[in-house]
C-alpha atoms as a PDB file:
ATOM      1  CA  UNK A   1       0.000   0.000   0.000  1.00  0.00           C
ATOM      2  CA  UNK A   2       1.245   3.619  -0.782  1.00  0.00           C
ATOM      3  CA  UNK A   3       1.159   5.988   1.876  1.00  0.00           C
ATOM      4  CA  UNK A   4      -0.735   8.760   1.154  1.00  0.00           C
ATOM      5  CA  UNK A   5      -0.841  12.228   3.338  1.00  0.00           C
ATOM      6  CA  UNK A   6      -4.296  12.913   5.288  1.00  0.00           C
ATOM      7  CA  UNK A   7      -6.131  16.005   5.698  1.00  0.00           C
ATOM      8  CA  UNK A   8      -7.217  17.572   9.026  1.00  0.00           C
ATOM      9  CA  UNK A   9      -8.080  20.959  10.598  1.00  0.00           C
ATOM     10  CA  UNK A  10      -6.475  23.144  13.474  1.00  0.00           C
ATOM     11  CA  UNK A  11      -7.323  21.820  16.938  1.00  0.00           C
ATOM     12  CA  UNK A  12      -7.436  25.317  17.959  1.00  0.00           C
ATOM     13  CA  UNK A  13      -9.926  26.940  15.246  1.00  0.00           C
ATOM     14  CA  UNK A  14     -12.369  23.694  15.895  1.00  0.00           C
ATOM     15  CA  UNK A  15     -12.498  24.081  19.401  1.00  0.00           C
ATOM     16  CA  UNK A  16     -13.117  28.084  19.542  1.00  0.00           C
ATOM     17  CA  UNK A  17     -15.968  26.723  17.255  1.00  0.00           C
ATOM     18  CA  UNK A  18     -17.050  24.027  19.432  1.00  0.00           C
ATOM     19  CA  UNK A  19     -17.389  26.600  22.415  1.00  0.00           C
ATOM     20  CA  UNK A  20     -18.996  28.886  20.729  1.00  0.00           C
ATOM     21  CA  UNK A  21     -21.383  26.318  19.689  1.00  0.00           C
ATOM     22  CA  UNK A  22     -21.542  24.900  23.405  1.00  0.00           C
ATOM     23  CA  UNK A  23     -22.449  28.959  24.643  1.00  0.00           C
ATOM     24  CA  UNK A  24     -25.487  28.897  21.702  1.00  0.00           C
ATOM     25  CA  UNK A  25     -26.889  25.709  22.728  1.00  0.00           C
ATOM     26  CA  UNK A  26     -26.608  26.751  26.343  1.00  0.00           C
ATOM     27  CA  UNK A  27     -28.572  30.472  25.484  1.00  0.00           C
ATOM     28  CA  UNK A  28     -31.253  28.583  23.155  1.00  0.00           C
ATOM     29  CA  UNK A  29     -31.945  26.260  26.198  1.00  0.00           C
ATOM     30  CA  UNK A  30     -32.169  29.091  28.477  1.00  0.00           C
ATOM     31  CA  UNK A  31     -34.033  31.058  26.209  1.00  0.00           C
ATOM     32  CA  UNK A  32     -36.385  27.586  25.313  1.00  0.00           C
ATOM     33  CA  UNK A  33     -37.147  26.463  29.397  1.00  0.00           C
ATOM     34  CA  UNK A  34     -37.982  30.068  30.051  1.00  0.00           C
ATOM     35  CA  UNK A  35     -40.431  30.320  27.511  1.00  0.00           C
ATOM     36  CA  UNK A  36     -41.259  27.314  27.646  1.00  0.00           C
ATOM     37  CA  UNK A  37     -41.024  26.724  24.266  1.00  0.00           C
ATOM     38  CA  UNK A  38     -39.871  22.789  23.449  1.00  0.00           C
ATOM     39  CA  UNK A  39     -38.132  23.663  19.881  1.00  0.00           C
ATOM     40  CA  UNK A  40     -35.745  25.783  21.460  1.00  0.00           C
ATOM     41  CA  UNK A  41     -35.134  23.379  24.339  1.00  0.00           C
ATOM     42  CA  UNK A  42     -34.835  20.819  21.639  1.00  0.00           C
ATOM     43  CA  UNK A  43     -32.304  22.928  19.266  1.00  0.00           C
ATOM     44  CA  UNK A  44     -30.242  23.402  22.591  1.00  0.00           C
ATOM     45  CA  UNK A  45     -30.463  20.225  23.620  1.00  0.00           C
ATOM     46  CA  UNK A  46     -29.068  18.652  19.955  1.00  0.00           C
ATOM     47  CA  UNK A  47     -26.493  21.711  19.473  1.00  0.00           C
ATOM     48  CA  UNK A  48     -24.797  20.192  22.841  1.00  0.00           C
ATOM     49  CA  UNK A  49     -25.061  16.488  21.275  1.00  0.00           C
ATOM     50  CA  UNK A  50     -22.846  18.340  18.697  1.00  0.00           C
ATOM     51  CA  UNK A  51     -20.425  19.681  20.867  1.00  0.00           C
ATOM     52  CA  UNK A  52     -19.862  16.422  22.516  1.00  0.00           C
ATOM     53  CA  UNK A  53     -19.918  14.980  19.122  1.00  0.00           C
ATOM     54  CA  UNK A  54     -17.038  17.080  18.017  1.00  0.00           C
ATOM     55  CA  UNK A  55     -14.832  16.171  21.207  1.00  0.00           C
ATOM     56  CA  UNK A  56     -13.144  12.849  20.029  1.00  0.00           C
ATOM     57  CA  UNK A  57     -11.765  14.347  16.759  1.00  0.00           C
ATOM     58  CA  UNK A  58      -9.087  16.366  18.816  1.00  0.00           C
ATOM     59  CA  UNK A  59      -5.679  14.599  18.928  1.00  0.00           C
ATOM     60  CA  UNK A  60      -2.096  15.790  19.467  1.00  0.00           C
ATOM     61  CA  UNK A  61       1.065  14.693  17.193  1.00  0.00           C
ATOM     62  CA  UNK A  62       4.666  14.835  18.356  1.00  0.00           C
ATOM     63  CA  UNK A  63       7.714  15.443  16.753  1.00  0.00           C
ATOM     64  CA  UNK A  64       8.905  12.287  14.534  1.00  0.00           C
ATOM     65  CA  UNK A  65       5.149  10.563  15.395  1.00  0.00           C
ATOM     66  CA  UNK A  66       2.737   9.734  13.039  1.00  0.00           C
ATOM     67  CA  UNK A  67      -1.215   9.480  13.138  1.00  0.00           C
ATOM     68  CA  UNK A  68      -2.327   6.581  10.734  1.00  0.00           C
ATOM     69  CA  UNK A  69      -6.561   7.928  10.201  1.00  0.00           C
ATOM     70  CA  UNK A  70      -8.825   5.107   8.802  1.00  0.00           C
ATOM     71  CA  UNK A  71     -12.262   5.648   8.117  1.00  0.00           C
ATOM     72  CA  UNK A  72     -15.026   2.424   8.579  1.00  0.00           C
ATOM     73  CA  UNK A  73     -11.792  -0.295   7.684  1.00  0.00           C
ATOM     74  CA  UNK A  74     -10.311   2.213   4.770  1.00  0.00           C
ATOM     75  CA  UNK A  75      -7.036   3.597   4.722  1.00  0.00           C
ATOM     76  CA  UNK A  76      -7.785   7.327   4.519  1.00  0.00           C
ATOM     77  CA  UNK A  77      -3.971   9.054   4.878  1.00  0.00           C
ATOM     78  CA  UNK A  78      -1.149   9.643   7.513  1.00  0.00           C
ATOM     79  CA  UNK A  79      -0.355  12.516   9.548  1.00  0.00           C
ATOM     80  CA  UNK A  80       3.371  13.299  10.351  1.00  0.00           C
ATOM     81  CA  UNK A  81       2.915  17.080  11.158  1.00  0.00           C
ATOM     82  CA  UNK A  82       3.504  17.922  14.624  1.00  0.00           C
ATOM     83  CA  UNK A  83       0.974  20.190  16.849  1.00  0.00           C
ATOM     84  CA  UNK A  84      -2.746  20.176  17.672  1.00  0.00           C
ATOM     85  CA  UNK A  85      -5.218  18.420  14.723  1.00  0.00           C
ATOM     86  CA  UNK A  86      -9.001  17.618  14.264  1.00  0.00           C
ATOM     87  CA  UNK A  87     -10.496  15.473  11.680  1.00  0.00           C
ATOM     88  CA  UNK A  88     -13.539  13.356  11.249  1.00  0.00           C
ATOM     89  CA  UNK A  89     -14.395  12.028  14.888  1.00  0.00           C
ATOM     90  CA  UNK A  90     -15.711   8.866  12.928  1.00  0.00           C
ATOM     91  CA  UNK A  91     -11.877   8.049  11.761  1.00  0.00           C
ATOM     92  CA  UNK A  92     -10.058   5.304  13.657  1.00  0.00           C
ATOM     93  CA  UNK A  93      -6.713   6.742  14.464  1.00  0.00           C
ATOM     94  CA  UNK A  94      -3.577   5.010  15.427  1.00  0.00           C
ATOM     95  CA  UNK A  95      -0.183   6.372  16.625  1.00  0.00           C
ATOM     96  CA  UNK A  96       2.910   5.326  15.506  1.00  0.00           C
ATOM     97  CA  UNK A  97       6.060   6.646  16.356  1.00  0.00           C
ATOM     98  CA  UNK A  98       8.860   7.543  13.716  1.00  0.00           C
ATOM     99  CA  UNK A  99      11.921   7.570  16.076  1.00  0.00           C
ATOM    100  CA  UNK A 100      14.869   5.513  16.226  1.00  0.00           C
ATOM    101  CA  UNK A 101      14.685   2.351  18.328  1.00  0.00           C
ATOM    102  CA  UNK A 102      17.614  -0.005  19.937  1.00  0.00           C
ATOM    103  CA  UNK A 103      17.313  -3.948  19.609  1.00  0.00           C
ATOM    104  CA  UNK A 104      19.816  -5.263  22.219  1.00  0.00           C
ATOM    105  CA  UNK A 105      19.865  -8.294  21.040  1.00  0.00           C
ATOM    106  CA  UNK A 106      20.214 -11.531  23.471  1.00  0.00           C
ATOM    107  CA  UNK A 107      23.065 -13.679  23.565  1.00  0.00           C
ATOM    108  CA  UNK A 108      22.392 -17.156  20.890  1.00  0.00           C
ATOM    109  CA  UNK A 109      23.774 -20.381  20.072  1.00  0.00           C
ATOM    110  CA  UNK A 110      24.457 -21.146  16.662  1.00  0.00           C
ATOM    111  CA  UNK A 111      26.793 -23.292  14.486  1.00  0.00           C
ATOM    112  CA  UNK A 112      29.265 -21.327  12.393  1.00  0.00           C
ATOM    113  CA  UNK A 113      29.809 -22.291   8.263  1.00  0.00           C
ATOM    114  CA  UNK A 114      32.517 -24.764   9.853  1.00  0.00           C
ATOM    115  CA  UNK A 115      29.915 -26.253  12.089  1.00  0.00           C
ATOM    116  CA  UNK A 116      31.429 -24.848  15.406  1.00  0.00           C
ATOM    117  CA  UNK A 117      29.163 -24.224  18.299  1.00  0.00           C
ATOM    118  CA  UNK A 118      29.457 -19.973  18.883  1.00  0.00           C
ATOM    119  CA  UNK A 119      27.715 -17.285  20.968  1.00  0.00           C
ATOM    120  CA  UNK A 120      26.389 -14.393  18.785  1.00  0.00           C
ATOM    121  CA  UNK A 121      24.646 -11.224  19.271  1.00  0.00           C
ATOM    122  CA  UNK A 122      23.918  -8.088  17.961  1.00  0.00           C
ATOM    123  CA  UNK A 123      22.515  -4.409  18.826  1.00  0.00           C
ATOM    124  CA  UNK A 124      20.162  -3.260  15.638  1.00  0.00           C
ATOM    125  CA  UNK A 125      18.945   0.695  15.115  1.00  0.00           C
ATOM    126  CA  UNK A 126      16.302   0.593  13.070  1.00  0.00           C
ATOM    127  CA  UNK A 127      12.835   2.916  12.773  1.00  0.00           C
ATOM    128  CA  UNK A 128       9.336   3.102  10.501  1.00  0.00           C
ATOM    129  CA  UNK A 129       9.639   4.428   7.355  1.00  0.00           C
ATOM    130  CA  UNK A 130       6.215   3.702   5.918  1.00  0.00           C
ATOM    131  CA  UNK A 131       3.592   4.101   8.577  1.00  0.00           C
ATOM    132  CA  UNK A 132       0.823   2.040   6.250  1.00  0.00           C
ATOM    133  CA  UNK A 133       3.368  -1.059   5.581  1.00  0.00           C
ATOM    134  CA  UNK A 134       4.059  -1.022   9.550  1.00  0.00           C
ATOM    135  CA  UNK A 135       0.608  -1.105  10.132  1.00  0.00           C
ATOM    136  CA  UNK A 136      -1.473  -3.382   7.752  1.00  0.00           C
ATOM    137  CA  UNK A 137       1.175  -5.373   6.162  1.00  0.00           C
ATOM    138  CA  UNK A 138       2.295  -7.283   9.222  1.00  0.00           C
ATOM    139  CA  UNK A 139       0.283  -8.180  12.123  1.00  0.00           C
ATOM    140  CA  UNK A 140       2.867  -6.282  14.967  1.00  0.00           C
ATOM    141  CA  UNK A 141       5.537  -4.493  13.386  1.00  0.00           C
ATOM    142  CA  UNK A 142       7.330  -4.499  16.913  1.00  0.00           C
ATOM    143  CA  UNK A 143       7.454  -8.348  16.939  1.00  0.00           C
ATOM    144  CA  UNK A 144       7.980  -9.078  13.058  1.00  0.00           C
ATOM    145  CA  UNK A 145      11.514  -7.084  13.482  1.00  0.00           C
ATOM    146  CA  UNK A 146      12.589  -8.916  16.944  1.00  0.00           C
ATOM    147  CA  UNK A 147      11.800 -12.243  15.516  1.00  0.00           C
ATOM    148  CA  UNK A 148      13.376 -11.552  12.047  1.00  0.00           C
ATOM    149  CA  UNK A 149      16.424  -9.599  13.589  1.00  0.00           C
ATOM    150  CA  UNK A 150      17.121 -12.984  15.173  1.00  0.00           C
ATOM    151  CA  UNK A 151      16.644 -15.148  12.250  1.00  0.00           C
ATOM    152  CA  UNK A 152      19.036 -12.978  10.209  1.00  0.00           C
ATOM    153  CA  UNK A 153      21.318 -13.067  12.570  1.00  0.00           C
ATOM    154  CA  UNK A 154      21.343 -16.844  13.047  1.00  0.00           C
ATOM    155  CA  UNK A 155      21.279 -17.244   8.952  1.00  0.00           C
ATOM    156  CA  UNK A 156      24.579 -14.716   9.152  1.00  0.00           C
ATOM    157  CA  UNK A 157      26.409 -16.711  11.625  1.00  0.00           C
ATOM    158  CA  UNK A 158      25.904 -20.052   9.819  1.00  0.00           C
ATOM    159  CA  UNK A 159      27.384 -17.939   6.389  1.00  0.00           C
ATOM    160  CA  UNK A 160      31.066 -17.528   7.571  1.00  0.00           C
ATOM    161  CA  UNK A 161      33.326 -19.053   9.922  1.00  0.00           C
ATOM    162  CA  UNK A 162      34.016 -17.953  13.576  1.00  0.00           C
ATOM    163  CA  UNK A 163      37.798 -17.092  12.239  1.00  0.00           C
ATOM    164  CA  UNK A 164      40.373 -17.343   9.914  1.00  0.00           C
ATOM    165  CA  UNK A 165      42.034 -21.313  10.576  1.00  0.00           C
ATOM    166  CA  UNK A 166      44.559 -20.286   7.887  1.00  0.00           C
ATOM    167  CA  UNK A 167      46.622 -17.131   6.445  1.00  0.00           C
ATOM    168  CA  UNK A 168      44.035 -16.762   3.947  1.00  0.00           C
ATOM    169  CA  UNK A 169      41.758 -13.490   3.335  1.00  0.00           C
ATOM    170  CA  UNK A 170      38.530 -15.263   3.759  1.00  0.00           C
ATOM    171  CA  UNK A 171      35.352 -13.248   5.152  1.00  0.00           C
ATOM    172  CA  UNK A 172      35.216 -14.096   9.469  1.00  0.00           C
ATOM    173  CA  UNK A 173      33.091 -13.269  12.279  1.00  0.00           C
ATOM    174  CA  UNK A 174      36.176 -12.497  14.191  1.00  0.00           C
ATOM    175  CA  UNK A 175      38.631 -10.737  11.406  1.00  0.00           C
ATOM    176  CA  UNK A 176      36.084  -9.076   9.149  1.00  0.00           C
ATOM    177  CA  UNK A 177      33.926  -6.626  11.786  1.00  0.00           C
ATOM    178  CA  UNK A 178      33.150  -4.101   9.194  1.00  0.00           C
ATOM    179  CA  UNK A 179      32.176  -6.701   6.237  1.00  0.00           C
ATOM    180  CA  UNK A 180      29.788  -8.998   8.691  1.00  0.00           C
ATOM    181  CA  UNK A 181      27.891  -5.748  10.057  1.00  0.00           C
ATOM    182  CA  UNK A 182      27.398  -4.520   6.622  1.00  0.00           C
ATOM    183  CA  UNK A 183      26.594  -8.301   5.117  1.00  0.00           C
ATOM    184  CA  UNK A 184      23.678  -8.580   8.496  1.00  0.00           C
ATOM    185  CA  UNK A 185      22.247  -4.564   7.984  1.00  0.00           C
ATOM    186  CA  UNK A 186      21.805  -5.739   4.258  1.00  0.00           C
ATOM    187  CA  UNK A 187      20.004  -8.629   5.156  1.00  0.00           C
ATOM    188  CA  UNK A 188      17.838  -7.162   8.141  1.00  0.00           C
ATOM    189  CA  UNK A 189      16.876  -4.587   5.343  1.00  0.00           C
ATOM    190  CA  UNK A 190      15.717  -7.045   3.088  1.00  0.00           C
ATOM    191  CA  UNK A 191      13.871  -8.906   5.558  1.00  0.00           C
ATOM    192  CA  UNK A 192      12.340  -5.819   7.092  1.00  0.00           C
ATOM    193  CA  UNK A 193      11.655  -3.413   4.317  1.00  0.00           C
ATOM    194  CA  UNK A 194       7.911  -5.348   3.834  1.00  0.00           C
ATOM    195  CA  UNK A 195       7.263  -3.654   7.192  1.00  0.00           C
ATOM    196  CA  UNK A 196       8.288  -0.438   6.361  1.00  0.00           C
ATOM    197  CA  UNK A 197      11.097   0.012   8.329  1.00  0.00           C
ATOM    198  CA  UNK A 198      14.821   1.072   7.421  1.00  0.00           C
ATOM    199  CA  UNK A 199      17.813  -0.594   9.616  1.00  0.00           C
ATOM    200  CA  UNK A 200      20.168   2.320  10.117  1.00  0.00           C
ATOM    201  CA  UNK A 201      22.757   0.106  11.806  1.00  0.00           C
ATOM    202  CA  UNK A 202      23.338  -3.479  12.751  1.00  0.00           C
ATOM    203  CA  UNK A 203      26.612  -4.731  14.596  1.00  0.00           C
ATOM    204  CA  UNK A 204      27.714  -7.746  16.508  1.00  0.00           C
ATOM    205  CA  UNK A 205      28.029  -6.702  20.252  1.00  0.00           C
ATOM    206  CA  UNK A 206      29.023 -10.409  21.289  1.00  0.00           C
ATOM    207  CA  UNK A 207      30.890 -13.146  19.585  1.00  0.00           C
ATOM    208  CA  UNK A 208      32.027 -16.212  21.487  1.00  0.00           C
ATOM    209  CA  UNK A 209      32.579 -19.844  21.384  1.00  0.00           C
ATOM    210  CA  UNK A 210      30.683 -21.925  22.952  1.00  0.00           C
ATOM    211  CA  UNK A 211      31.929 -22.380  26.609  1.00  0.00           C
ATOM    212  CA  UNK A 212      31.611 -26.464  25.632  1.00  0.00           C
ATOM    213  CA  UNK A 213      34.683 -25.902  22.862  1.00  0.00           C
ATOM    214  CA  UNK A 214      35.808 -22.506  24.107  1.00  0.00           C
ATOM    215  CA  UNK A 215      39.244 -24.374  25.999  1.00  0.00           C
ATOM    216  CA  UNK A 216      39.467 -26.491  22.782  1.00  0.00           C
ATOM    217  CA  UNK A 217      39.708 -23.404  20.587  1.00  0.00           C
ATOM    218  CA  UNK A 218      41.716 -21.155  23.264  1.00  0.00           C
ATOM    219  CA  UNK A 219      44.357 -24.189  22.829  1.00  0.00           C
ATOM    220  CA  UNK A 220      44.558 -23.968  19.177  1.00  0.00           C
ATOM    221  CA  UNK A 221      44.631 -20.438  18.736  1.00  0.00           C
ATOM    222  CA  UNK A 222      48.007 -20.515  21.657  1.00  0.00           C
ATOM    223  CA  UNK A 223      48.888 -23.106  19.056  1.00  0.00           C
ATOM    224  CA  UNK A 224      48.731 -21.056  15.974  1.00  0.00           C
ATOM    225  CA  UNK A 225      50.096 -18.437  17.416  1.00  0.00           C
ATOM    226  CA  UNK A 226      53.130 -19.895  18.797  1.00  0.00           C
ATOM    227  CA  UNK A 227      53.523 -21.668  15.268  1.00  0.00           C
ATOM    228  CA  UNK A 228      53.702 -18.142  13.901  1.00  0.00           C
ATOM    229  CA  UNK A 229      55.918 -16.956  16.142  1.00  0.00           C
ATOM    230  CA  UNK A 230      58.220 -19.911  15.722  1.00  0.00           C
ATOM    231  CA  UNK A 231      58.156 -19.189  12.130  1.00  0.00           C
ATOM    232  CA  UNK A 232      59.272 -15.111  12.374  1.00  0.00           C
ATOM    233  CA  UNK A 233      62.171 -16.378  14.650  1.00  0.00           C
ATOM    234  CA  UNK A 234      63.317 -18.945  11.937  1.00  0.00           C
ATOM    235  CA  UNK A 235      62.947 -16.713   9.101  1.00  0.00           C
ATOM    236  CA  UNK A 236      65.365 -14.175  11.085  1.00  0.00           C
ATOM    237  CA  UNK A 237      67.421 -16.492  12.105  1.00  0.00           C
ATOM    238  CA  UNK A 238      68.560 -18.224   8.699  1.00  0.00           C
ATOM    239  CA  UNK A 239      68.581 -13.998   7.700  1.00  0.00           C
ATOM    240  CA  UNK A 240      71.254 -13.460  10.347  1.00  0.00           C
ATOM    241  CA  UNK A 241      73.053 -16.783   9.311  1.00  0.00           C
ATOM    242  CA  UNK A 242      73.336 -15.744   5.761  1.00  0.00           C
ATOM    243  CA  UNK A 243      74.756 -12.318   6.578  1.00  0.00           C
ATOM    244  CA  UNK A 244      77.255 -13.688   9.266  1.00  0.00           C
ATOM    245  CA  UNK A 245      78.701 -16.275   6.402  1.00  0.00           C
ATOM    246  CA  UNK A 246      78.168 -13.708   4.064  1.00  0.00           C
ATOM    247  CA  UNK A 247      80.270 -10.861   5.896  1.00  0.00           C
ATOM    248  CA  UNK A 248      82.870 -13.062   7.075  1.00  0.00           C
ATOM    249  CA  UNK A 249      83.755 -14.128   3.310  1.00  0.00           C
ATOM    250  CA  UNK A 250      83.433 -10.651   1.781  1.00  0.00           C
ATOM    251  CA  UNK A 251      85.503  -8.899   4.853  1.00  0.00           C
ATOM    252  CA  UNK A 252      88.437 -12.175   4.069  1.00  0.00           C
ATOM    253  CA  UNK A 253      88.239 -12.905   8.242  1.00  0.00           C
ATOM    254  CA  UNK A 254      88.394 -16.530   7.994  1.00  0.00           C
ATOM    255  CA  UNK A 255      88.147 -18.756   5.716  1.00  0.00           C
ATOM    256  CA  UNK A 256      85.604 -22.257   6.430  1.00  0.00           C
ATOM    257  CA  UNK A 257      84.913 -25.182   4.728  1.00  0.00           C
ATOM    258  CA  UNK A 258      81.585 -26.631   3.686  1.00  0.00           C
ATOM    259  CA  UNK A 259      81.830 -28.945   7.088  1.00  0.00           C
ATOM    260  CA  UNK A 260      83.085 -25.824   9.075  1.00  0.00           C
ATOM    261  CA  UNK A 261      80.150 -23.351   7.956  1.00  0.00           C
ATOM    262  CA  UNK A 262      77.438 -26.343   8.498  1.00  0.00           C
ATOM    263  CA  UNK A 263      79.013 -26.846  11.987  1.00  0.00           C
ATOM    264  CA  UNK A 264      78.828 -22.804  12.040  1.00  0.00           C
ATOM    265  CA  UNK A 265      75.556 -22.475  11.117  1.00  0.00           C
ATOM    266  CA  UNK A 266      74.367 -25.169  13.431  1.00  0.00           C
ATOM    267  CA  UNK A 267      75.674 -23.337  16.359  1.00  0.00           C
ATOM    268  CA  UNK A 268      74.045 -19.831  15.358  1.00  0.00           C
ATOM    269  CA  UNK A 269      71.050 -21.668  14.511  1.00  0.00           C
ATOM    270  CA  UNK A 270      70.736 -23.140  18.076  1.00  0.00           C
ATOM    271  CA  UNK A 271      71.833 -19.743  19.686  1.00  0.00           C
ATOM    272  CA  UNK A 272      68.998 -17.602  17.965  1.00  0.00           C
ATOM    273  CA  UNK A 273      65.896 -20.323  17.574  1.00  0.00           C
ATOM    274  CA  UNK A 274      66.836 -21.353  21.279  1.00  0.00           C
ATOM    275  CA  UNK A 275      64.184 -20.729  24.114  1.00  0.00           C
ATOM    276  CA  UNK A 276      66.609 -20.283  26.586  1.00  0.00           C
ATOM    277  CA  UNK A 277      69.569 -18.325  27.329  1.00  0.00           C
ATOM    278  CA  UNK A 278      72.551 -20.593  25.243  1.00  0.00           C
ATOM    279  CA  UNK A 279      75.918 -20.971  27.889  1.00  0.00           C
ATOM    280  CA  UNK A 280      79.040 -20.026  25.397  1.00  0.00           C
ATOM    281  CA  UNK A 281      81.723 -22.426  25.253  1.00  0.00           C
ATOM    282  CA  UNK A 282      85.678 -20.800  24.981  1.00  0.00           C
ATOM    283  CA  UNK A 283      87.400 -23.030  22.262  1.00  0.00           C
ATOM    284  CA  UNK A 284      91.039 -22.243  23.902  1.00  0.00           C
ATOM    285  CA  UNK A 285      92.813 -24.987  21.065  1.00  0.00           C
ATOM    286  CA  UNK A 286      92.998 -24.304  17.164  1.00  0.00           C
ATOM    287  CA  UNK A 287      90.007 -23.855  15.112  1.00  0.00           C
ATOM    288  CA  UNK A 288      89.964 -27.763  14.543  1.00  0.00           C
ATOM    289  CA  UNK A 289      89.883 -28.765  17.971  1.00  0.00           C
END
């Protein structure tokens, strides 16, 4: 359905009608009871019914709130201007409000694409955009974007892995913040634009693994990362090797042998990759002993 703007009149020229009205139906009854004549009493009498009649169509709009008017089950138009209104007391009018809205999501359970058990959640800022979709295209707007906040987010988490298991520069919970909030706001907006809203933001506020494989996955990550460190060290090490042989020949110091630079480079090798402090040795013989 396409929104469509309603018409109504200033609360405050209706009501300086309405007590004007209520002061001639109060004169004419005077006027009719002491004259005793019944038409006036009458006239006063249904002038009042009027006044009464015109009460209900007062009604108040605040900034960034709507007024959705429907008339006998028809969708007559929407009011978004603030201040003081009156329209047709025989519209049905319901408010809806235009603001921005949290969803602080609760902490789930879900299996990542690699099938781990993880804890996800997410924090959603989302408002109406279309006050007639909100309103007659879902049964409870309020409800249709908790429960379809938390099936996108379970469909997200299922789509990529908790993290990265290699150096590779594939899409993760963990590594790619910025991709995954973008990747869930996209797909909250899909889901939620038959209701008329617009999801201004979506981001994961917690991301876990499941305390079940969480010391499992603690271990392999100190794994990984020791693995990587292991691997810097090495890489420096054979760099320091190479310019120690590499120095010593250019600058004529000594001169070694193929066994003599393996036994060299054995020793250096051991001294750098070592975890501990290496004790030095004093060779006080020749350079064969």
């Amino acid at each position: 359905m396409k929104e469509i703007e309603g018409k109504t009149t200033s609360g405050g020229k209706i009501l300086l009608g309405a007590f004007l009205l209520l002061i001639l139906s109060a004169v004419i009854f005077g006027i009719g009871v002491y004259k005793e004549f019944n038409v006036l009493i009458v006239l006063g009498i249904v002038l009042c019914v009027v006044f009464i009649f015109i009460l209900p169509g007062f009604f108040t709009i605040q900034p960034n709130q709507a007024m959705v008017l429907i008339l006998f089950g028809k969708y007559t138009g929407t009011i978004k201007k603030e201040g003081w209104h009156w329209a047709n007391p025989f519209y049905s009018k319901k408010k809806i409000s235009l603001r921005s809205r949290n969803i602080n999501g609760e902490k789930i359970k879900v299996n990542d694409e690699m099938g781990n058990p993880i804890e996800i959640a997410a924090v959603i800022v989302w408002r109406v955009e279309n006050t007639v979709e909100a309103i007659f295209d879902v049964d409870n707007y309020v409800d249709y974007v908790n429960v379809q906040s938390e099936s996108a987010l379970r469909h997200l988490a299922g789509m990529y892995p908790y993290d990265n298991t290699e150096d590779t520069h594939t899409i993760s919970l963990r590594g790619s913040t910025d991709e995954v909030a973008e990747a869930l706001k996209n797909e909250l907006q899909q889901r939620l634009g038959k209701a008329g809203v617009i999801v201004e933001e979506a981001r994961l506020s917690h991301l876990a693994y499941a305390p079940e494989i969480a010391a499992a996955m603690l271990q392999r990550q100190q794994a990984a990362a020791i693995i990587a460190a292991r691997q810097k060290i090495v890489e420096g090490a054979v760099g320091m090797v190479q310019m120690a042989l590499t120095k010593l020949s250019e600058n004529e110091i000594v001169e070694l042998d193929e066994e003599r630079k393996a036994a060299m480079v054995s020793n250096l090798l051991v001294v750098l990759c070592g975890e501990r402090n290496t004790q030095p040795v004093i060779n006080t013989g020749t350079l064969h002993n």
